[in-house]
PDB file of N, CA and C in Angstrom:
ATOM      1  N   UNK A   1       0.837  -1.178   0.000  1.00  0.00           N
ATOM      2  CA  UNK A   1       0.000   0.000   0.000  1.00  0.00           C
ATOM      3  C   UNK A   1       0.886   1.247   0.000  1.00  0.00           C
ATOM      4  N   UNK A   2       0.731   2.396  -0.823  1.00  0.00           N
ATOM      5  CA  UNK A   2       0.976   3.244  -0.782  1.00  0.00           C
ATOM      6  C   UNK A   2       0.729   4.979   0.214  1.00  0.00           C
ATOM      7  N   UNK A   3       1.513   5.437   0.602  1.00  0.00           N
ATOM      8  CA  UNK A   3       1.268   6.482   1.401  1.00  0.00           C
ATOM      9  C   UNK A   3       0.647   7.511   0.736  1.00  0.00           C
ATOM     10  N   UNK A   4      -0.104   8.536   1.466  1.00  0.00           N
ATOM     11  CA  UNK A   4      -0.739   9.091   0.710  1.00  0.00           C
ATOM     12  C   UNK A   4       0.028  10.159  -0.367  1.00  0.00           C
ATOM     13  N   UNK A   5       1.417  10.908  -0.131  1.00  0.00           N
ATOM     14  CA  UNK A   5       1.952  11.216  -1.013  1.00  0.00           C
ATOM     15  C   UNK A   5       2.222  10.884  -2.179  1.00  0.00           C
ATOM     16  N   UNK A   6       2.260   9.802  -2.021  1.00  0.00           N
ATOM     17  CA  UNK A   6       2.789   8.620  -3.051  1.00  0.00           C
ATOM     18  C   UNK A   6       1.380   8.844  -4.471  1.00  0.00           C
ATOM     19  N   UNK A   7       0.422   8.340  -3.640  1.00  0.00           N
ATOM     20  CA  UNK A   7      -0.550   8.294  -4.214  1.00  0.00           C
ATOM     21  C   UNK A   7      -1.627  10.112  -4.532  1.00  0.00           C
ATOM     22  N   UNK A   8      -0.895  10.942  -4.090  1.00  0.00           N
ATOM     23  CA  UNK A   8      -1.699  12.308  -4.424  1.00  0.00           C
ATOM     24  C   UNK A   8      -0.510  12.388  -6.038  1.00  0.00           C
ATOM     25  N   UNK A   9       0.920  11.857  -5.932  1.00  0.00           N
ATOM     26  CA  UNK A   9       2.172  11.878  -6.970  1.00  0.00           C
ATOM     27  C   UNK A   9       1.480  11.427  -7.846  1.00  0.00           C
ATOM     28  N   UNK A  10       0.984   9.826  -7.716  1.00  0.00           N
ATOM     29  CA  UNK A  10       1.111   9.444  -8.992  1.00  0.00           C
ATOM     30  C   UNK A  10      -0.379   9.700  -9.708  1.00  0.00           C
ATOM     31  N   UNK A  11      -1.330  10.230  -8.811  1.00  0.00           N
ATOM     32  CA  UNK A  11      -2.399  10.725  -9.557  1.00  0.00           C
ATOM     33  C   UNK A  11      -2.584  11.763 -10.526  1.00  0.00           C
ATOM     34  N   UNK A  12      -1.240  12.987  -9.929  1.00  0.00           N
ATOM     35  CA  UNK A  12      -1.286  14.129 -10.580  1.00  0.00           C
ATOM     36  C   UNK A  12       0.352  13.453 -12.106  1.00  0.00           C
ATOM     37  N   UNK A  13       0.174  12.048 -12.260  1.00  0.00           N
ATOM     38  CA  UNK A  13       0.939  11.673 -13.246  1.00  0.00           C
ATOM     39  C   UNK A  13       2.428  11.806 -12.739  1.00  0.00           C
ATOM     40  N   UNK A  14       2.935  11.684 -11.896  1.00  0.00           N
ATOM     41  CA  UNK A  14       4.541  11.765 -11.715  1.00  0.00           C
ATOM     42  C   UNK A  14       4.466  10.671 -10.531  1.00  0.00           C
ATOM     43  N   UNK A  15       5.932  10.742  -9.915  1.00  0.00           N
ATOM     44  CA  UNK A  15       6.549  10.051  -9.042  1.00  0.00           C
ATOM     45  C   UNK A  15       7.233  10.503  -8.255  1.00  0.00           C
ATOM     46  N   UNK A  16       7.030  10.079  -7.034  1.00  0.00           N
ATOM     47  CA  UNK A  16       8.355  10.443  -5.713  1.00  0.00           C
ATOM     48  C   UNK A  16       9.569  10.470  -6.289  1.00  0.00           C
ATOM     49  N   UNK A  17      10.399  11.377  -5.675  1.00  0.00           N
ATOM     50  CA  UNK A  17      11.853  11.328  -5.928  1.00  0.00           C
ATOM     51  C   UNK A  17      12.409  10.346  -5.327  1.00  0.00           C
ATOM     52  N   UNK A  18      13.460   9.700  -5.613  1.00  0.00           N
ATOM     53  CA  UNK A  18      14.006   8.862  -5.480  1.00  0.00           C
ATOM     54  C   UNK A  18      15.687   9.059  -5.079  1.00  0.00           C
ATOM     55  N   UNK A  19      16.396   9.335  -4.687  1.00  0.00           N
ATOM     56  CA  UNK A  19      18.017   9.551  -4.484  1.00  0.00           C
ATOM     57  C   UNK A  19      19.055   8.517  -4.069  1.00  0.00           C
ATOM     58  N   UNK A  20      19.785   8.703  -4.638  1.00  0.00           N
ATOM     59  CA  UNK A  20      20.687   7.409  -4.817  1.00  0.00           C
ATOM     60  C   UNK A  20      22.358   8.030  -4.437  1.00  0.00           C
ATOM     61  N   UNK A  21      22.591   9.081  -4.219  1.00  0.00           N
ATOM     62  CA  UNK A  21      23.268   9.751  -4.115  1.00  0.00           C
ATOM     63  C   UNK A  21      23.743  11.160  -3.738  1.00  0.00           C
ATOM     64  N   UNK A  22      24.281  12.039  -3.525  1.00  0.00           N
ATOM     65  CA  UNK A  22      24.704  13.616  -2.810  1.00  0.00           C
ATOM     66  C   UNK A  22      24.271  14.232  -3.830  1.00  0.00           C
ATOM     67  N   UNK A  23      24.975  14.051  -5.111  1.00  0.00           N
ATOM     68  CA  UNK A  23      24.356  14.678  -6.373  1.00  0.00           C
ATOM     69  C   UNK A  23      22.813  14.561  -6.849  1.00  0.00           C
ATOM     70  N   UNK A  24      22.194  13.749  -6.731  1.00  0.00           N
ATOM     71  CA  UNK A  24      21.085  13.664  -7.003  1.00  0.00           C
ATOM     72  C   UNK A  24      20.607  14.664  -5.942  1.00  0.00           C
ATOM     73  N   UNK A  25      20.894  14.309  -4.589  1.00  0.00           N
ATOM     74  CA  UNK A  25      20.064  14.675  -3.339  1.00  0.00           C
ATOM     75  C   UNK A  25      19.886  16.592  -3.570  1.00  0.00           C
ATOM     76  N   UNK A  26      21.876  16.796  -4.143  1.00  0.00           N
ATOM     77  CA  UNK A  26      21.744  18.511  -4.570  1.00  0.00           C
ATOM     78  C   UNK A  26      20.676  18.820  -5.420  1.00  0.00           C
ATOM     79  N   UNK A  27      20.629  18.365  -6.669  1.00  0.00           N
ATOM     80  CA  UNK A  27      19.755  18.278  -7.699  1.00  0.00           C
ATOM     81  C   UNK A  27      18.691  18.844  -7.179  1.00  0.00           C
ATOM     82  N   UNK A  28      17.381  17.779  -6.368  1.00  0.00           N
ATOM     83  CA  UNK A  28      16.172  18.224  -5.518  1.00  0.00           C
ATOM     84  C   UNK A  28      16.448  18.786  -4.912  1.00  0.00           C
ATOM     85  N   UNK A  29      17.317  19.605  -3.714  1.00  0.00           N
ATOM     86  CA  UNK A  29      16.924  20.854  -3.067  1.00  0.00           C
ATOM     87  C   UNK A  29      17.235  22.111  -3.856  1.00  0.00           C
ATOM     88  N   UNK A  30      18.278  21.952  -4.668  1.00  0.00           N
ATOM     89  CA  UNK A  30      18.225  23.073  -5.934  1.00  0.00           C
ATOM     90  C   UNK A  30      16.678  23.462  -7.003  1.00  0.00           C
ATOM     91  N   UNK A  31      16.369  22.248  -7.254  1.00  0.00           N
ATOM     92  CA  UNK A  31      14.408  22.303  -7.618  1.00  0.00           C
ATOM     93  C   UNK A  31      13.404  22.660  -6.935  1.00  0.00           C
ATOM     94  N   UNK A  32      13.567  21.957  -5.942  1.00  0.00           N
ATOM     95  CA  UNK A  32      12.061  21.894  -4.947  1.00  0.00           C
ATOM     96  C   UNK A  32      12.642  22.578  -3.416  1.00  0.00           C
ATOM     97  N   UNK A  33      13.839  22.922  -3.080  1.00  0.00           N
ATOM     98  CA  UNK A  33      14.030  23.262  -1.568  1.00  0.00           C
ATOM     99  C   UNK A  33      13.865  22.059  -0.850  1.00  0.00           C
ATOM    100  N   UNK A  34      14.085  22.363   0.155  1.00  0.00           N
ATOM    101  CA  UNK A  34      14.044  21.712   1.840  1.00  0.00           C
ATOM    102  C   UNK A  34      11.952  21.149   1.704  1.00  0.00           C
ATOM    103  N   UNK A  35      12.243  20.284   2.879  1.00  0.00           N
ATOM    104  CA  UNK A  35      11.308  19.859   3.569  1.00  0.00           C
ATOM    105  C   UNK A  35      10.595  18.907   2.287  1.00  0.00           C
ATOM    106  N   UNK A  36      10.918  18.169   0.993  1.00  0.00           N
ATOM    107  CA  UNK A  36      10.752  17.488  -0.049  1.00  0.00           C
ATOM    108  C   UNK A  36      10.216  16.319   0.696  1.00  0.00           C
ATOM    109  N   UNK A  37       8.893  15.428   0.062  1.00  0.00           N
ATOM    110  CA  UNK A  37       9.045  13.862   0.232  1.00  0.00           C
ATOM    111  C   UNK A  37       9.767  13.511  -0.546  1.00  0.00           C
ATOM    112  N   UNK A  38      10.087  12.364  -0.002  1.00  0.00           N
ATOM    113  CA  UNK A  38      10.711  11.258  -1.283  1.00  0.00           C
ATOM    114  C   UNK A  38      10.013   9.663  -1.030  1.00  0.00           C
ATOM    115  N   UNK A  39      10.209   9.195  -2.326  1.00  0.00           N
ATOM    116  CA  UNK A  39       9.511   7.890  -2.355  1.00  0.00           C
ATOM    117  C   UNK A  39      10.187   6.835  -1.931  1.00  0.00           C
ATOM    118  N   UNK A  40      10.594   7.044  -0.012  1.00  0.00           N
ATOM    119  CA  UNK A  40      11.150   6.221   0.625  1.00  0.00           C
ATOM    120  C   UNK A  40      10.432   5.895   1.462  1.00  0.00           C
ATOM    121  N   UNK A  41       9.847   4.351   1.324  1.00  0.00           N
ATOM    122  CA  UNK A  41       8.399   4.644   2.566  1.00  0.00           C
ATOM    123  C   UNK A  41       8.561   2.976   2.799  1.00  0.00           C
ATOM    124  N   UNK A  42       7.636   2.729   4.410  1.00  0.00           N
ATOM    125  CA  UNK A  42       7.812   1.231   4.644  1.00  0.00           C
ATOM    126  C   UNK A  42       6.041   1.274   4.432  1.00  0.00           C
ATOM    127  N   UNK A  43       5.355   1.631   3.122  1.00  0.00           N
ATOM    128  CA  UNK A  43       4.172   1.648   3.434  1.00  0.00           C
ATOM    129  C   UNK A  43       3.735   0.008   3.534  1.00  0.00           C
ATOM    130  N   UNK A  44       4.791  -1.064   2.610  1.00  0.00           N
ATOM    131  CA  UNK A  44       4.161  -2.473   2.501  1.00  0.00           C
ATOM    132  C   UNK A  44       4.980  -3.233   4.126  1.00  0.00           C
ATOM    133  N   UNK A  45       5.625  -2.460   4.220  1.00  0.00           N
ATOM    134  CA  UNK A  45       5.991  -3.705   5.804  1.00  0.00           C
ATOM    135  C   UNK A  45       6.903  -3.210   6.958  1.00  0.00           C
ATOM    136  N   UNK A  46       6.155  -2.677   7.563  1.00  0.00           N
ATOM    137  CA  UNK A  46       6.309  -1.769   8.900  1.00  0.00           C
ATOM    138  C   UNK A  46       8.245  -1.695   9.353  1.00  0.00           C
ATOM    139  N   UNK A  47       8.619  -0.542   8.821  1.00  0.00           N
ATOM    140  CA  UNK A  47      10.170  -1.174   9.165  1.00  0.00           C
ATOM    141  C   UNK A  47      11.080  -1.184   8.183  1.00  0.00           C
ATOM    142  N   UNK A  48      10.632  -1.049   7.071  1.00  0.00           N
ATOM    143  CA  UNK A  48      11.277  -1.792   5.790  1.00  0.00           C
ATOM    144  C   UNK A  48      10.899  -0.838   5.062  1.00  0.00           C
ATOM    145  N   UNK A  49      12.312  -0.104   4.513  1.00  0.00           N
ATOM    146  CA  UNK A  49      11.827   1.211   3.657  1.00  0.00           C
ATOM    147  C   UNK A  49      12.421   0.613   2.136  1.00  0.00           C
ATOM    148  N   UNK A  50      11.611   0.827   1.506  1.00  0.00           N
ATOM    149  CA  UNK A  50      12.218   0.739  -0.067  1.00  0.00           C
ATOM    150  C   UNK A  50      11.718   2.026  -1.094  1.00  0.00           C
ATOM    151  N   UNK A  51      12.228   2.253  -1.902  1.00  0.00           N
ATOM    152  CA  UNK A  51      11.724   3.230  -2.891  1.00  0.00           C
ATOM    153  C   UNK A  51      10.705   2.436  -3.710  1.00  0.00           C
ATOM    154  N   UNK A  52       9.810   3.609  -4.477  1.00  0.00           N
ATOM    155  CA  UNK A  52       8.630   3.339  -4.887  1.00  0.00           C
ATOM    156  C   UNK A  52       9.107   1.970  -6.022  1.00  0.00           C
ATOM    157  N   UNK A  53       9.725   2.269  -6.601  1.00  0.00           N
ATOM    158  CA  UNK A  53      10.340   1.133  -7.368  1.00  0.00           C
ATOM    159  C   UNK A  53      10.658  -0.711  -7.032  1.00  0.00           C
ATOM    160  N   UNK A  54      10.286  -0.471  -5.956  1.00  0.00           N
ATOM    161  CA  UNK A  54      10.737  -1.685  -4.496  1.00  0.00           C
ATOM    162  C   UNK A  54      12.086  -1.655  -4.340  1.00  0.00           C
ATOM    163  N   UNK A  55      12.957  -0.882  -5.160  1.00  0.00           N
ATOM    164  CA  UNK A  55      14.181  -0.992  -4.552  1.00  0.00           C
ATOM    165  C   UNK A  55      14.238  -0.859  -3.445  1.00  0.00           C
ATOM    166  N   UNK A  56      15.694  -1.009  -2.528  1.00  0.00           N
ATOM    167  CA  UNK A  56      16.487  -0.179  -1.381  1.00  0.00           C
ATOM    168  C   UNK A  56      17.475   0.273  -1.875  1.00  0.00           C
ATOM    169  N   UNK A  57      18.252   0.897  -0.897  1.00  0.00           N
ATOM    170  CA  UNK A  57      18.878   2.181  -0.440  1.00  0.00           C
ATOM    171  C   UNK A  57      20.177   2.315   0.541  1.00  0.00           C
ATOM    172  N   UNK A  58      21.293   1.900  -0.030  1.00  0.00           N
ATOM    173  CA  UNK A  58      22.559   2.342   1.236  1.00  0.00           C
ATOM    174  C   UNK A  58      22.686   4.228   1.798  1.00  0.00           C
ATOM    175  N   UNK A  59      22.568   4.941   0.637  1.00  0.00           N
ATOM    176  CA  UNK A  59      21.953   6.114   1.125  1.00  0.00           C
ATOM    177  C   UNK A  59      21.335   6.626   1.987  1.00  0.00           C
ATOM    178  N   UNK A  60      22.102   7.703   2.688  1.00  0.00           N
ATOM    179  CA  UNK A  60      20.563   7.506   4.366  1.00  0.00           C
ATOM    180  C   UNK A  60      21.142   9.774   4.508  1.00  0.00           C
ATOM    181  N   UNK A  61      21.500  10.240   3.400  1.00  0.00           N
ATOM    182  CA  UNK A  61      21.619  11.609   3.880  1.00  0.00           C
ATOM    183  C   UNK A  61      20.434  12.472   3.825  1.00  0.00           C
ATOM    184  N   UNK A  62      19.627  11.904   4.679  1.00  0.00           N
ATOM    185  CA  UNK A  62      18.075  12.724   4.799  1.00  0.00           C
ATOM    186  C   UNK A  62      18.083  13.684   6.012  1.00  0.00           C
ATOM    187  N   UNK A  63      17.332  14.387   6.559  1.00  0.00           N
ATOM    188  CA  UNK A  63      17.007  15.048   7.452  1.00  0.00           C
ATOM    189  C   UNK A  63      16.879  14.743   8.714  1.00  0.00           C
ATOM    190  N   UNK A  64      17.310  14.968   9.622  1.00  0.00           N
ATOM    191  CA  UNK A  64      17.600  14.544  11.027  1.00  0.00           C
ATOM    192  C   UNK A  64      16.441  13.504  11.092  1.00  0.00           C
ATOM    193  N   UNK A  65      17.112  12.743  12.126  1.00  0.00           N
ATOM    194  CA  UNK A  65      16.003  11.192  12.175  1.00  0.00           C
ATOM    195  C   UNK A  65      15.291  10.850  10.959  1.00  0.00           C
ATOM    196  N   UNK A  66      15.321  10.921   9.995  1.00  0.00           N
ATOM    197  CA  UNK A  66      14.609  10.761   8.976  1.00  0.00           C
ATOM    198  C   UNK A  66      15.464   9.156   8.158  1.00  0.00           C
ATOM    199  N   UNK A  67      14.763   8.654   8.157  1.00  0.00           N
ATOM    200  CA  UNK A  67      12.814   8.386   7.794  1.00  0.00           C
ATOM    201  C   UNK A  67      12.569   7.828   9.883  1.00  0.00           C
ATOM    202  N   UNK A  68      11.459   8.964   9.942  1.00  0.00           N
ATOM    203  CA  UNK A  68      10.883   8.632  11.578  1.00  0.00           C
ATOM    204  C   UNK A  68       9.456   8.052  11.952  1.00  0.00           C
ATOM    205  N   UNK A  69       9.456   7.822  10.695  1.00  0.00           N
ATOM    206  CA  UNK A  69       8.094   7.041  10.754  1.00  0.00           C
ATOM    207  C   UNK A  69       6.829   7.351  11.989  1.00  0.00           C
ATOM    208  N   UNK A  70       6.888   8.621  11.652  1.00  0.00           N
ATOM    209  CA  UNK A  70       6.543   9.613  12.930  1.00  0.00           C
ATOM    210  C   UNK A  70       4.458   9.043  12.587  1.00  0.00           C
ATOM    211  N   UNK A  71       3.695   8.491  13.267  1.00  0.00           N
ATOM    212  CA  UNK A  71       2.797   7.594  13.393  1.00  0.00           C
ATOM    213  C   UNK A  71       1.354   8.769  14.397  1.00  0.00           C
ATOM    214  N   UNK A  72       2.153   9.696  14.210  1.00  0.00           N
ATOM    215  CA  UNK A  72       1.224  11.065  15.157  1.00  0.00           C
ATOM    216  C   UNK A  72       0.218  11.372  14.654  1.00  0.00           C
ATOM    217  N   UNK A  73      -0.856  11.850  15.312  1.00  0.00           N
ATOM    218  CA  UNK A  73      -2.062  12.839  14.740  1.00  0.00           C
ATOM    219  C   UNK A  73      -1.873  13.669  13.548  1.00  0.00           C
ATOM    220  N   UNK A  74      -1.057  14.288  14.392  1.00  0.00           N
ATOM    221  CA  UNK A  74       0.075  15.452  13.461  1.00  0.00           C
ATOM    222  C   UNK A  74       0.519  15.149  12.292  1.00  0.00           C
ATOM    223  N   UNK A  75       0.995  13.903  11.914  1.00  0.00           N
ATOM    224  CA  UNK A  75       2.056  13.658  11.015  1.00  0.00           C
ATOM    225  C   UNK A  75       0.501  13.207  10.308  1.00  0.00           C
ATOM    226  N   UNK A  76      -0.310  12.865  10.759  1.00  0.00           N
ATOM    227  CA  UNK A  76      -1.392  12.000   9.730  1.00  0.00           C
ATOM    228  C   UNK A  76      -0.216  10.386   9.320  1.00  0.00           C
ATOM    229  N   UNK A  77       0.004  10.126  10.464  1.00  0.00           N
ATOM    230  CA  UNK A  77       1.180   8.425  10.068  1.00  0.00           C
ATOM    231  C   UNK A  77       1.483   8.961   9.123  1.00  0.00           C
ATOM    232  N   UNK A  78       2.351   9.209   9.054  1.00  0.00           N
ATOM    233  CA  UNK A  78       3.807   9.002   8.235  1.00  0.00           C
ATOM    234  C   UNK A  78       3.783   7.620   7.672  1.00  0.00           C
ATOM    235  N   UNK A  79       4.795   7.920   6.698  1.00  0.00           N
ATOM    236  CA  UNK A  79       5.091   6.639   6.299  1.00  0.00           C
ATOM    237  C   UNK A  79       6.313   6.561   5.512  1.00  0.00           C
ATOM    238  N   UNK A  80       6.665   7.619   4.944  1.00  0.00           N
ATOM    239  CA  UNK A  80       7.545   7.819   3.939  1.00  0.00           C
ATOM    240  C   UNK A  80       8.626   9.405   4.447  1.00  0.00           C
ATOM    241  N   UNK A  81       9.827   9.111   3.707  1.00  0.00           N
ATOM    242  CA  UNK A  81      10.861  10.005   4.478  1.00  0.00           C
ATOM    243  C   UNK A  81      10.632  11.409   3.345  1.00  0.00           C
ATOM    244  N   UNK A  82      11.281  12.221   4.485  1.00  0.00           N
ATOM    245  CA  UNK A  82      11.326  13.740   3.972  1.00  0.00           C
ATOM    246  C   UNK A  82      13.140  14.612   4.394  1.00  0.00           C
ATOM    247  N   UNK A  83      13.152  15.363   2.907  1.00  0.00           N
ATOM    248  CA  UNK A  83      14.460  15.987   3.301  1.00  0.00           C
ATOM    249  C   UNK A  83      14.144  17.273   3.864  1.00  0.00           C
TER     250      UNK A  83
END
């Protein structure tokens, strides 16, 4: 199952970002700024983050604690990481 970002993305025809690297990661905050989702989410198995693609990820230069799978009112569950 998909998070709801995921799924507001691919309705409006696109896809989560994906980063694989520093350069890429520059890339999106040079486009979009700070505070970005990306399509890093454990939406299919609590724990287990893969990109929308089902890949994984040795990459982890995200935003403090991130991915926090922050499960709050607030957050509306989280599910997926943000830079």
């Amino acid at each position: 199952m998909k998070g709801a970002a995921a799924v507001d993305c691919t309705a409006r025809g696109g896809i989560l970002a994906s980063i694989a690297n520093q350069l890429e990661q520059d890339e999106v905050f040079a486009e979009l700024g700070g505070d970005t989702w990306l399509g890093f989410c454990d939406c299919a198995s609590e724990g287990t983050f893969l990109w929308d693609d089902n890949s994984t990820s040795t990459y982890r230069n995200w935003d403090t604690d991130q991915p926090d799978n922050d499960t709050s009112v607030e957050a509306g569950g989280q599910q997926c990481t943000a830079i």
